[in-house]
Protein backbone atom coordinates (compact mmCIF):
# COMPACT_ATOMS: atom_id res chain seq x y z
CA UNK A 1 -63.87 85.80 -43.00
CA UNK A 2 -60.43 84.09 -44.32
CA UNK A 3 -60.22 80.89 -45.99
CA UNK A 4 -63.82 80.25 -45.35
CA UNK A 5 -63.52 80.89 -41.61
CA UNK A 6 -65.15 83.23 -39.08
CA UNK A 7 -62.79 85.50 -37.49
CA UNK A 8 -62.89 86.82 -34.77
CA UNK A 9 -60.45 89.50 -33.07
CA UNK A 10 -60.36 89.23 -28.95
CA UNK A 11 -58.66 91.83 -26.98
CA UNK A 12 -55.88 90.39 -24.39
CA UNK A 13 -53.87 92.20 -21.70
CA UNK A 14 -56.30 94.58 -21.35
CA UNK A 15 -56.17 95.82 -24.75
CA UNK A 16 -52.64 95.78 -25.37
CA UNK A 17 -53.05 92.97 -28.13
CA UNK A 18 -55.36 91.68 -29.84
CA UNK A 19 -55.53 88.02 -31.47
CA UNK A 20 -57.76 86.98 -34.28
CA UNK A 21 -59.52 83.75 -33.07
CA UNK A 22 -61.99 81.03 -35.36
CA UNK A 23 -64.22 78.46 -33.81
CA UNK A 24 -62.68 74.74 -34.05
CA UNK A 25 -65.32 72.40 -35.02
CA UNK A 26 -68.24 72.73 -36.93
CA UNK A 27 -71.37 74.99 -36.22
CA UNK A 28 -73.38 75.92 -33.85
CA UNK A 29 -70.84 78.60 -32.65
CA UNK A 30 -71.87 80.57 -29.56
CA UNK A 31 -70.12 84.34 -29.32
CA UNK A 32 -70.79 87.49 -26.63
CA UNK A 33 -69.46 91.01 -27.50
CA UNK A 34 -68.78 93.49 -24.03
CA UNK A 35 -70.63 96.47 -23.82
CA UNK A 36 -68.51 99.65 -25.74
CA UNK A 37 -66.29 96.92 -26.96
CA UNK A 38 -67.05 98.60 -30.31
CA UNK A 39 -66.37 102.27 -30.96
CA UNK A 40 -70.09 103.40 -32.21
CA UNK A 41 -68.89 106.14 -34.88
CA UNK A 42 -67.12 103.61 -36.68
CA UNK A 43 -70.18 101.54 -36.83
CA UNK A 44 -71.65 101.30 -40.33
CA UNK A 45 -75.70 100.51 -40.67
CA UNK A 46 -76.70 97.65 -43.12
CA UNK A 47 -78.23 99.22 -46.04
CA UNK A 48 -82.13 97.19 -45.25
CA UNK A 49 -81.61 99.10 -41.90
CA UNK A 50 -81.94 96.13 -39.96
CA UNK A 51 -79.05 93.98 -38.30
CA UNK A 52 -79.06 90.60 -39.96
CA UNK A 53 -79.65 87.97 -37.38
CA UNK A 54 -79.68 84.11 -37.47
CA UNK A 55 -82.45 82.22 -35.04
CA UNK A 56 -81.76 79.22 -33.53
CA UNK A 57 -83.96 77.20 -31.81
CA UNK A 58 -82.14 75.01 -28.82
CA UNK A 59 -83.67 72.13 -26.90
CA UNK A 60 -81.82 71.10 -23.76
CA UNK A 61 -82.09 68.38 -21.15
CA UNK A 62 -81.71 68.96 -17.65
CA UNK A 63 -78.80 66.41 -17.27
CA UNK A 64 -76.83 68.52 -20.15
CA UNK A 65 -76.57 71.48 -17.94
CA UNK A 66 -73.03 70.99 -16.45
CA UNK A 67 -73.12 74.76 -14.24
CA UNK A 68 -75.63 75.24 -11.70
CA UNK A 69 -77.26 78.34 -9.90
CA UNK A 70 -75.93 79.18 -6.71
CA UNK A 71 -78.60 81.12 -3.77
CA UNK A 72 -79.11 84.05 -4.03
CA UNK A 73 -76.60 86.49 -2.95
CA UNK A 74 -78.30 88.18 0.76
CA UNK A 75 -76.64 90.83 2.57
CA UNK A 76 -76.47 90.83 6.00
CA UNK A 77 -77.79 92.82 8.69
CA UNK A 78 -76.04 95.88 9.28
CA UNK A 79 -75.67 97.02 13.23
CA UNK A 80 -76.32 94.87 16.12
């Protein structure tokens, strides 16, 4: 945190920089981490042993769901 804020840092250029980002707004803030985006032997276990963890419950409404599923992805038949 700095100044109150949430920081984040997000890799860019595959890597080659990284840029410390904050949420604009106020909360709820929504964030996803990549799989091995973390190296695990720097990883240091809260001392309760348990990751600390915030629920949220969320209620939406159909007509606030702006992205829609597609079909399902079928492959064709192979041959002829």
């Amino acid at each position: 945190m700095k100044g109150g804020k949430l920081v984040f840092v997000r890799q860019m250029f595959q890597g080659k920089t990284a840029a410390d980002v904050t949420f604009q707004g106020g909360a709820p803030w929504f964030a996803s981490f990549q799989a091995g985006a973390f190296r695990a032997d720097l990883v240091v276990a809260h001392p309760s042993g348990k990751a600390l963890m915030n629920s949220v419950k969320v209620e939406l409404k159909a007509e606030q769901i702006r992205t829609k599923p597609l079909d399902l992805f079928k492959e064709g038949e192979v041959g002829g």
